[in-house]
PDB file of N, CA and C in Angstrom:
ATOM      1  N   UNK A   1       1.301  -0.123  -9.049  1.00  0.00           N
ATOM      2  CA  UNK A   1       1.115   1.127  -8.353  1.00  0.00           C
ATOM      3  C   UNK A   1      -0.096   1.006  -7.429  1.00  0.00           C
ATOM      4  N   UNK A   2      -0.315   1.758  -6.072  1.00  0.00           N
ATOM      5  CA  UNK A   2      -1.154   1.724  -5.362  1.00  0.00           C
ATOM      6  C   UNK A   2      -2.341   2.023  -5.474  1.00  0.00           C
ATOM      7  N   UNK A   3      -3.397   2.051  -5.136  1.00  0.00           N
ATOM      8  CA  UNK A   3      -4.561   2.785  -5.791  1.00  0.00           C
ATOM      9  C   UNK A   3      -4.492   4.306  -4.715  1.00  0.00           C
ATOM     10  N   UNK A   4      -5.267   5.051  -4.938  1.00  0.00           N
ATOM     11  CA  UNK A   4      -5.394   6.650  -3.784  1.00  0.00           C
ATOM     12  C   UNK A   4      -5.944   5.780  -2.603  1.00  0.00           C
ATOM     13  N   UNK A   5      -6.853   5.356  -2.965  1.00  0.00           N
ATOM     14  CA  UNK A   5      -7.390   5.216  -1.420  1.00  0.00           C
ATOM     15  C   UNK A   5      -6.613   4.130  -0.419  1.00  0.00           C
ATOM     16  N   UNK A   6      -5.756   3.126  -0.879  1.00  0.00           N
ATOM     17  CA  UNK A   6      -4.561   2.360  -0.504  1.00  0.00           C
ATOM     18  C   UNK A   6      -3.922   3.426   0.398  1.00  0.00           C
ATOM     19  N   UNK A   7      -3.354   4.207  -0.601  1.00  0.00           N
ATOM     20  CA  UNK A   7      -1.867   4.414   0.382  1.00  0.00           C
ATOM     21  C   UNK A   7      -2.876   5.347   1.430  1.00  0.00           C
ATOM     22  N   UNK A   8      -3.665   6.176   1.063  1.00  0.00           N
ATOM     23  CA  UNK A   8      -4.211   6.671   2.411  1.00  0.00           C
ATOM     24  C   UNK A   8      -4.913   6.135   3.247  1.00  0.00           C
ATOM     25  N   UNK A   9      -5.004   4.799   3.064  1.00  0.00           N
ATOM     26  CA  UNK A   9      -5.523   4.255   3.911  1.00  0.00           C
ATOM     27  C   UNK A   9      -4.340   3.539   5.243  1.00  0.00           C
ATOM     28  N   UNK A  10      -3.363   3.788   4.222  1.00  0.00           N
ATOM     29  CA  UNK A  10      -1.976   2.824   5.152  1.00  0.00           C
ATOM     30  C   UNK A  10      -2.116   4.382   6.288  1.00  0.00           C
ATOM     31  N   UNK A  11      -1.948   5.680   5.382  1.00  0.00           N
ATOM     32  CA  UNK A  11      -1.291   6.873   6.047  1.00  0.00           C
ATOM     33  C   UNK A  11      -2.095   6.995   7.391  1.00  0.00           C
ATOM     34  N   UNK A  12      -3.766   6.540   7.311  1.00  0.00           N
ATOM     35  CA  UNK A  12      -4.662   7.012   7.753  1.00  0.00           C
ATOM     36  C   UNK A  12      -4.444   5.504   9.267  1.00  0.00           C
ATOM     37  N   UNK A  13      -3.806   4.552   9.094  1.00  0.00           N
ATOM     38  CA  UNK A  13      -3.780   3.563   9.873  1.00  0.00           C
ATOM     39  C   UNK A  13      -2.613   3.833  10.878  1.00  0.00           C
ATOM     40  N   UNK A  14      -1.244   4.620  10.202  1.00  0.00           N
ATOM     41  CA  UNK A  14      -0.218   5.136  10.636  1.00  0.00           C
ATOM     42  C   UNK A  14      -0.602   6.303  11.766  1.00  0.00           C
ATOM     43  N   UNK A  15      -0.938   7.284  11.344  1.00  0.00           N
ATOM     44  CA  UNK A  15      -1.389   8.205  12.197  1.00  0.00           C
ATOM     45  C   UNK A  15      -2.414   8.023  13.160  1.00  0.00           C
ATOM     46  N   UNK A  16      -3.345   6.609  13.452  1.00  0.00           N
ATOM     47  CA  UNK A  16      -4.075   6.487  14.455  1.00  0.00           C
ATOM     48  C   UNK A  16      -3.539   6.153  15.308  1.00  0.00           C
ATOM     49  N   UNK A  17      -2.131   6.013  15.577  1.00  0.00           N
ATOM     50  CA  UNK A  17      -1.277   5.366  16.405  1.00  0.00           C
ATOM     51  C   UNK A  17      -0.115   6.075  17.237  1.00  0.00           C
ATOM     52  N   UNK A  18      -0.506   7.025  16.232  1.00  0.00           N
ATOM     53  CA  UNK A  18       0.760   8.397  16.678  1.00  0.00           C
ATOM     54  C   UNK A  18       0.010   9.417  17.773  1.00  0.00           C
ATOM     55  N   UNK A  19       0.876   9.319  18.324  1.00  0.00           N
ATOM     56  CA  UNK A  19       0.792  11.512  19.436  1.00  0.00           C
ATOM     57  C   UNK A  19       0.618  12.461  18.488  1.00  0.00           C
ATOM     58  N   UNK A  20       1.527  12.749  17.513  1.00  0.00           N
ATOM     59  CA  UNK A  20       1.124  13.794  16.788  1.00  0.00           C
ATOM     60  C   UNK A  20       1.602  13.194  15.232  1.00  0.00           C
ATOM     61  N   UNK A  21       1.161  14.712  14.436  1.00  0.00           N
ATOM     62  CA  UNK A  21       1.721  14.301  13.573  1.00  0.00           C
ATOM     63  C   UNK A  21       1.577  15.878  12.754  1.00  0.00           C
ATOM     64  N   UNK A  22       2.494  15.928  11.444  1.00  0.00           N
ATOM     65  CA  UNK A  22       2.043  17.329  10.526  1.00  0.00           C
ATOM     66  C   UNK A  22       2.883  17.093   9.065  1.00  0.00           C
ATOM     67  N   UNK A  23       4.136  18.006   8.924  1.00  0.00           N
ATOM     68  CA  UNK A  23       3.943  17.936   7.306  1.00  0.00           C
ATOM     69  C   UNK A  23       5.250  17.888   7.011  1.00  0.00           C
ATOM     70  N   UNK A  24       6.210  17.401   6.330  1.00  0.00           N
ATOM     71  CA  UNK A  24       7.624  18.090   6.020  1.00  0.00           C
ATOM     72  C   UNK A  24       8.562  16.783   6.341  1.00  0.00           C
ATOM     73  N   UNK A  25      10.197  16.848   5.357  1.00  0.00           N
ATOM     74  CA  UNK A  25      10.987  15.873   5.378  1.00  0.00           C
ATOM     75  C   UNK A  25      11.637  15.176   4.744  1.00  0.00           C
ATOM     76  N   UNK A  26      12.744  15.133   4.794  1.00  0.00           N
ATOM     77  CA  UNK A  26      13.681  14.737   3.560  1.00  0.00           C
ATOM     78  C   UNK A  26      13.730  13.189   3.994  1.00  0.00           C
ATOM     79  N   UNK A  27      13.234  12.064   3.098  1.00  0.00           N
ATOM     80  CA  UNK A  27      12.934  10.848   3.246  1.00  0.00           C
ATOM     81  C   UNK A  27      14.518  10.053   3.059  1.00  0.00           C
ATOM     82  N   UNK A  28      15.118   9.237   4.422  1.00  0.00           N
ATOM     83  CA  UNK A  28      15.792   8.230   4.217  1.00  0.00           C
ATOM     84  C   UNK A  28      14.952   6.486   4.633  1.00  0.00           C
ATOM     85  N   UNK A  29      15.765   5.432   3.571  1.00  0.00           N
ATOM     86  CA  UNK A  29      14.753   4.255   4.162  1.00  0.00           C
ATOM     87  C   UNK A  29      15.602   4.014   5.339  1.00  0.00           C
ATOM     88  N   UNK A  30      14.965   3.083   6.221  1.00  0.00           N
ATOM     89  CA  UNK A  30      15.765   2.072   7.230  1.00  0.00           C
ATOM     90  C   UNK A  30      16.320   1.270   7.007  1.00  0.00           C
ATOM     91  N   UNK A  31      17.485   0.769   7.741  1.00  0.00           N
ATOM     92  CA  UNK A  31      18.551  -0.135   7.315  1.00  0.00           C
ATOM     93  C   UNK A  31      18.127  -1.589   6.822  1.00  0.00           C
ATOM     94  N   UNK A  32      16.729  -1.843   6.938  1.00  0.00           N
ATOM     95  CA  UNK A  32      15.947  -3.194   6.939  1.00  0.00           C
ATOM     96  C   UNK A  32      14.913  -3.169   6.521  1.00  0.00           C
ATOM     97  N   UNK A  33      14.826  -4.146   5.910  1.00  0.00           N
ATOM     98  CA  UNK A  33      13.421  -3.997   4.829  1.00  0.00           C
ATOM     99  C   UNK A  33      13.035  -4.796   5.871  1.00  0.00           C
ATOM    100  N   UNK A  34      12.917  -5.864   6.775  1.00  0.00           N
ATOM    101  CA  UNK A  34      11.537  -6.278   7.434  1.00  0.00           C
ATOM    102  C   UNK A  34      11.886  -6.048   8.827  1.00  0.00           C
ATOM    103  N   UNK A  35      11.329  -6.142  10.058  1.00  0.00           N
ATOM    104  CA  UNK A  35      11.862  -6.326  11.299  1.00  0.00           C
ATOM    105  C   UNK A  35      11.411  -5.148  11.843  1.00  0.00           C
ATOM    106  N   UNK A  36      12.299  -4.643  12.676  1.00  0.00           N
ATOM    107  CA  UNK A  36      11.882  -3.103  13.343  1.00  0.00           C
ATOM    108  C   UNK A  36      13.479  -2.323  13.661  1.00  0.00           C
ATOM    109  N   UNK A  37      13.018  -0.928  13.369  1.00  0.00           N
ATOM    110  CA  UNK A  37      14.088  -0.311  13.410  1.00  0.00           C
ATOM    111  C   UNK A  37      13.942   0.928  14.524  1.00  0.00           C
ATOM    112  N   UNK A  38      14.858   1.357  15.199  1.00  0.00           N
ATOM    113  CA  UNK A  38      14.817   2.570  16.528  1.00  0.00           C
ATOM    114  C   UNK A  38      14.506   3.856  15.532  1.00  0.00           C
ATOM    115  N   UNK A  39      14.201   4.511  15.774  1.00  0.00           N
ATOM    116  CA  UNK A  39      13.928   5.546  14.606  1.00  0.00           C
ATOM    117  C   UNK A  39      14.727   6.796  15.510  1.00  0.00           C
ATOM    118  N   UNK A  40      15.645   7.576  15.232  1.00  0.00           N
ATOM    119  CA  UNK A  40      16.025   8.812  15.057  1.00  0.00           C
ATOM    120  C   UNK A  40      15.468  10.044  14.757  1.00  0.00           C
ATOM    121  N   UNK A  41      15.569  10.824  16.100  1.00  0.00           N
ATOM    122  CA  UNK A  41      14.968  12.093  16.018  1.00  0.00           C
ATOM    123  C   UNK A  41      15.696  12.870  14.437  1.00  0.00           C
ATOM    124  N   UNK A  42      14.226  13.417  13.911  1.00  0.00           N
ATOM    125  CA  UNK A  42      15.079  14.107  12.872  1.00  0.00           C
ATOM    126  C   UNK A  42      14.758  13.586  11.590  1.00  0.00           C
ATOM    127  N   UNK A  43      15.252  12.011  11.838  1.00  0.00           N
ATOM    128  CA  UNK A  43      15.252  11.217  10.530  1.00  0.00           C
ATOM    129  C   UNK A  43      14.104  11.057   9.601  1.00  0.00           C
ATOM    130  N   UNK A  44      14.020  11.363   8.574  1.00  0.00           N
ATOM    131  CA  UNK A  44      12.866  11.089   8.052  1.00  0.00           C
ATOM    132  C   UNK A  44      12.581   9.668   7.328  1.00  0.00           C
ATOM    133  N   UNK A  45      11.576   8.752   7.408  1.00  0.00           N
ATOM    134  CA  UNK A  45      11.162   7.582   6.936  1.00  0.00           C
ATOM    135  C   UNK A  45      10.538   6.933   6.283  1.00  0.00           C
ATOM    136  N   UNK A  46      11.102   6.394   4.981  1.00  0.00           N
ATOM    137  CA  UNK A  46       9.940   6.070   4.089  1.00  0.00           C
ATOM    138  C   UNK A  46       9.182   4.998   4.630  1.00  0.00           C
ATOM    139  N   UNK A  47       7.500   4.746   4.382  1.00  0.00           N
ATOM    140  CA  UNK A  47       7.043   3.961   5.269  1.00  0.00           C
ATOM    141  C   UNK A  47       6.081   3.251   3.875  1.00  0.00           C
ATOM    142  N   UNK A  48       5.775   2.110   4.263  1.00  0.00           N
ATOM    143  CA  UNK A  48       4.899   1.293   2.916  1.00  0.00           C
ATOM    144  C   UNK A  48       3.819   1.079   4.249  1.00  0.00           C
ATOM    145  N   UNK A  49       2.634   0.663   2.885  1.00  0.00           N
ATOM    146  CA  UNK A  49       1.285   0.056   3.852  1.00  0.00           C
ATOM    147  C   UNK A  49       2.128  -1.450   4.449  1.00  0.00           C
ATOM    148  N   UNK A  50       1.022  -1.287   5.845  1.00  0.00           N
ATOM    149  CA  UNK A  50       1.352  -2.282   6.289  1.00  0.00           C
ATOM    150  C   UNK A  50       2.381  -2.368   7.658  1.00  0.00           C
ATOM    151  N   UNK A  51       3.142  -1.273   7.178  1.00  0.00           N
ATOM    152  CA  UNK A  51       4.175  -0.752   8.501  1.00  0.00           C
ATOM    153  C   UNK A  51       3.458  -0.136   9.400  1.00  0.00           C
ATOM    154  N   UNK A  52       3.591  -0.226  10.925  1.00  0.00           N
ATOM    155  CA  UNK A  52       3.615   0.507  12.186  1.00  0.00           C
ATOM    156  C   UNK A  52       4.452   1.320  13.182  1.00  0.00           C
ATOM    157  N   UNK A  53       3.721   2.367  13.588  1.00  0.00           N
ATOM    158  CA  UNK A  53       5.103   2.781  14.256  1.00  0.00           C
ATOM    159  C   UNK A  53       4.571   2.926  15.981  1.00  0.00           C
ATOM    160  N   UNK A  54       5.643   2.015  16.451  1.00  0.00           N
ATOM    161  CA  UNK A  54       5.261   1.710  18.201  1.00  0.00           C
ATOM    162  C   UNK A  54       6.439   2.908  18.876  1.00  0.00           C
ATOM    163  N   UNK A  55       5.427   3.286  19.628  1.00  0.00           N
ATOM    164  CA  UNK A  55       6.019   4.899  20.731  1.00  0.00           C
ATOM    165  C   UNK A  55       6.179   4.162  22.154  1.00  0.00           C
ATOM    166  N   UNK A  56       7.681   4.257  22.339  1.00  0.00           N
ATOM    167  CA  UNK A  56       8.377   3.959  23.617  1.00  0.00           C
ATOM    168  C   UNK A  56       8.191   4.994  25.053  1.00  0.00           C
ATOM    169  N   UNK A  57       7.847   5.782  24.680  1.00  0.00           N
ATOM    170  CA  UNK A  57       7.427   7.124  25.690  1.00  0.00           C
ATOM    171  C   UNK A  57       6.438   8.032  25.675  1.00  0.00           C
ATOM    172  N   UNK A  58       6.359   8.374  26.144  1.00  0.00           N
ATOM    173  CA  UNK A  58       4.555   9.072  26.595  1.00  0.00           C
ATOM    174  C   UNK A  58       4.571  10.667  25.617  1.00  0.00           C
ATOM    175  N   UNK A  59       6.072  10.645  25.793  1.00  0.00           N
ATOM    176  CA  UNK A  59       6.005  12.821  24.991  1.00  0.00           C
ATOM    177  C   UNK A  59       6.587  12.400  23.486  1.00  0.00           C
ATOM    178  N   UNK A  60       6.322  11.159  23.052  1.00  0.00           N
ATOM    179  CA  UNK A  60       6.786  10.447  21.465  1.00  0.00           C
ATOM    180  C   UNK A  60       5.453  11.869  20.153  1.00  0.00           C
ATOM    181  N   UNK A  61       6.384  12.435  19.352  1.00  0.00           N
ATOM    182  CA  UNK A  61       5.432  13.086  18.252  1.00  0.00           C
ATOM    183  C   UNK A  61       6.270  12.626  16.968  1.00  0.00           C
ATOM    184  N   UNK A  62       5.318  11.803  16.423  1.00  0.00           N
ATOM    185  CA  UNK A  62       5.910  11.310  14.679  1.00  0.00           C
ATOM    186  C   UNK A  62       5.386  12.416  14.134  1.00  0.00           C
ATOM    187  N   UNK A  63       6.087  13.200  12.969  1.00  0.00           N
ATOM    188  CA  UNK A  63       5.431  13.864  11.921  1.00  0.00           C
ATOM    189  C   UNK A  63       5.002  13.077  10.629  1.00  0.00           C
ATOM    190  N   UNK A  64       3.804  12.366  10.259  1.00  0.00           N
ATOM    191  CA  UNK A  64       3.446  11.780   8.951  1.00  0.00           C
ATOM    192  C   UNK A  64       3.522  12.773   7.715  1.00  0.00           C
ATOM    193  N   UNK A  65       4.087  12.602   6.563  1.00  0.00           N
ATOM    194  CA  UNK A  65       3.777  13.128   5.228  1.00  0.00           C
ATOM    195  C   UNK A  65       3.975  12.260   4.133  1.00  0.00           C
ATOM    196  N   UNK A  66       3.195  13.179   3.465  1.00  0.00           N
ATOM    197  CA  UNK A  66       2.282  12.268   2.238  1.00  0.00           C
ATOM    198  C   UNK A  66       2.628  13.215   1.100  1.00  0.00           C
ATOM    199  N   UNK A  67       3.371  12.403  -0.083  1.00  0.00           N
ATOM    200  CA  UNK A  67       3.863  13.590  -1.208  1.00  0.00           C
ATOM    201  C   UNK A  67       2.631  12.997  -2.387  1.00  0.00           C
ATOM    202  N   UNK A  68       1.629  13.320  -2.653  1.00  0.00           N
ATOM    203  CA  UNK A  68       0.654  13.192  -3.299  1.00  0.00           C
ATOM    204  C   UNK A  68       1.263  12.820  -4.630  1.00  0.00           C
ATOM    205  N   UNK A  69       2.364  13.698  -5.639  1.00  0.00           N
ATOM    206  CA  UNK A  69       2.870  13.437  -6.520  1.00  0.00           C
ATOM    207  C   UNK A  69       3.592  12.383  -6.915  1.00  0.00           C
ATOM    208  N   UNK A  70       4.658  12.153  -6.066  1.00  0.00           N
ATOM    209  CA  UNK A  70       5.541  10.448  -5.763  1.00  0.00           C
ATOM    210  C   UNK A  70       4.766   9.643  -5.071  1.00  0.00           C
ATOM    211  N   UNK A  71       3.688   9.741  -4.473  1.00  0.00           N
ATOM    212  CA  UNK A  71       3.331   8.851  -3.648  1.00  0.00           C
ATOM    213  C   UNK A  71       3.972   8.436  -2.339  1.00  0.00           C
ATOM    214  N   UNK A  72       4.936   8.735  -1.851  1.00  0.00           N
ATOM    215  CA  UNK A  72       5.834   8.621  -0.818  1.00  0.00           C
ATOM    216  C   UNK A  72       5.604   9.093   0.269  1.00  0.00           C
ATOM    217  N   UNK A  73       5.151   8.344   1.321  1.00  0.00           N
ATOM    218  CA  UNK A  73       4.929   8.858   3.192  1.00  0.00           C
ATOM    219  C   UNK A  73       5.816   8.211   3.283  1.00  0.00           C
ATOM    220  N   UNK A  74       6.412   9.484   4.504  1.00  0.00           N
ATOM    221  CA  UNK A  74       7.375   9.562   5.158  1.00  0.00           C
ATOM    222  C   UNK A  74       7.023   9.941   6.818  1.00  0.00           C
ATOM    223  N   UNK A  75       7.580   9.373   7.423  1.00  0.00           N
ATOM    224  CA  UNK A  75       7.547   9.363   9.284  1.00  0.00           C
ATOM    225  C   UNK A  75       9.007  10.088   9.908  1.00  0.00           C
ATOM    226  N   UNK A  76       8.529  11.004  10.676  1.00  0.00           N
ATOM    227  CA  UNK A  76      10.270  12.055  11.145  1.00  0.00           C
ATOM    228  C   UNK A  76       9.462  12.193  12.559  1.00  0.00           C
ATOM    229  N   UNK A  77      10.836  11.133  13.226  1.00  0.00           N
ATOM    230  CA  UNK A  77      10.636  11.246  14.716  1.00  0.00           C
ATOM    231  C   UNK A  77      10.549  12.772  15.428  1.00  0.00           C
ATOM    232  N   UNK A  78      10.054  13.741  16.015  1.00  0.00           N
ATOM    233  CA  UNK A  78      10.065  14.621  16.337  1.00  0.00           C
ATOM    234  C   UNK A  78      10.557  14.896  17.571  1.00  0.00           C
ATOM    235  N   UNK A  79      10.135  13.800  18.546  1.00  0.00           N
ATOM    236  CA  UNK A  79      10.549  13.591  19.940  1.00  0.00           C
ATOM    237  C   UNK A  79      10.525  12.811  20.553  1.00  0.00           C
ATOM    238  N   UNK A  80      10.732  11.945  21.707  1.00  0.00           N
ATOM    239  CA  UNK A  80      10.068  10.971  21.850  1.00  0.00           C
ATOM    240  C   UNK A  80      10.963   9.837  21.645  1.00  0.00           C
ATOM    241  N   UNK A  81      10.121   8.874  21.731  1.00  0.00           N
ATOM    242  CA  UNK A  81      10.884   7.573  21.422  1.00  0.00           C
ATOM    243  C   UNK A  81      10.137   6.632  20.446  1.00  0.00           C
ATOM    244  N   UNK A  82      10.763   6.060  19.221  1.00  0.00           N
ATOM    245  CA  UNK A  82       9.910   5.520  18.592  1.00  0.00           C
ATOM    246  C   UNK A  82      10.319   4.044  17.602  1.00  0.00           C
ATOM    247  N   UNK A  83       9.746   3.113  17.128  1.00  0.00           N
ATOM    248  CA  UNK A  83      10.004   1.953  16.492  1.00  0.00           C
ATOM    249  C   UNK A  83       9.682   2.053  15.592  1.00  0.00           C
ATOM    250  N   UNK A  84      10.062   1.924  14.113  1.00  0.00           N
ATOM    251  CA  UNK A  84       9.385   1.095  12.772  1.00  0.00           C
ATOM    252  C   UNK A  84       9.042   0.289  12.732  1.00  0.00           C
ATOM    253  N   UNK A  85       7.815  -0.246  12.800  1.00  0.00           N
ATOM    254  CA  UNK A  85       7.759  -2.002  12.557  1.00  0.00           C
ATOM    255  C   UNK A  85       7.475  -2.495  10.987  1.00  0.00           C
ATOM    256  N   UNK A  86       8.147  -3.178  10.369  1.00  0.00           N
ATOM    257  CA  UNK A  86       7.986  -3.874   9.149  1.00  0.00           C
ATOM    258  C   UNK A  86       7.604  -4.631   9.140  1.00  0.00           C
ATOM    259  N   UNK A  87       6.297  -5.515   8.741  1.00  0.00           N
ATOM    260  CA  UNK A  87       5.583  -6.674   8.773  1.00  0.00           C
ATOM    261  C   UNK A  87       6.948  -7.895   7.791  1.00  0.00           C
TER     262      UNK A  87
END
């Protein structure tokens, strides 16, 4: 299991990278555990440390959330254009 300051540190690396970001989202994974995936407005994304998310367009807003209880951040394209990257 992660330690607290781990996964917020992934969350906190995720969101320096984003246009926006806020709260909410029913988590699906991506079709690929490594590589990069187009991300879908809407879709919500489970994300591990270590993952990035690269914005194809200038009006791109990821929403980040963080379920404190499961431990589970999740990324939901909002607008925009956007990549998963999986190390």
């Amino acid at each position: 299991m992660k330690s607290f300051a781990t996964k917020h540190a992934a969350i906190l690396a995720l969101t320096l990278g984003l246009a926006g970001c806020g709260g909410g989202g029913t988590a699906e994974s991506p079709e690929t555990l490594s590589g990069s995936v187009t991300m879908v407005t809407g879709r919500a994304y489970t994300v591990e440390e270590g993952d990035t998310i690269e914005k194809s367009s200038a009006d791109t807003v990821v929403r980040i959330t963080s379920d404190l209880q499961s431990g589970e951040t999740t990324a939901t394209l909002l607008s925009g254009g956007a990549r998963l990257v999986r190390p």
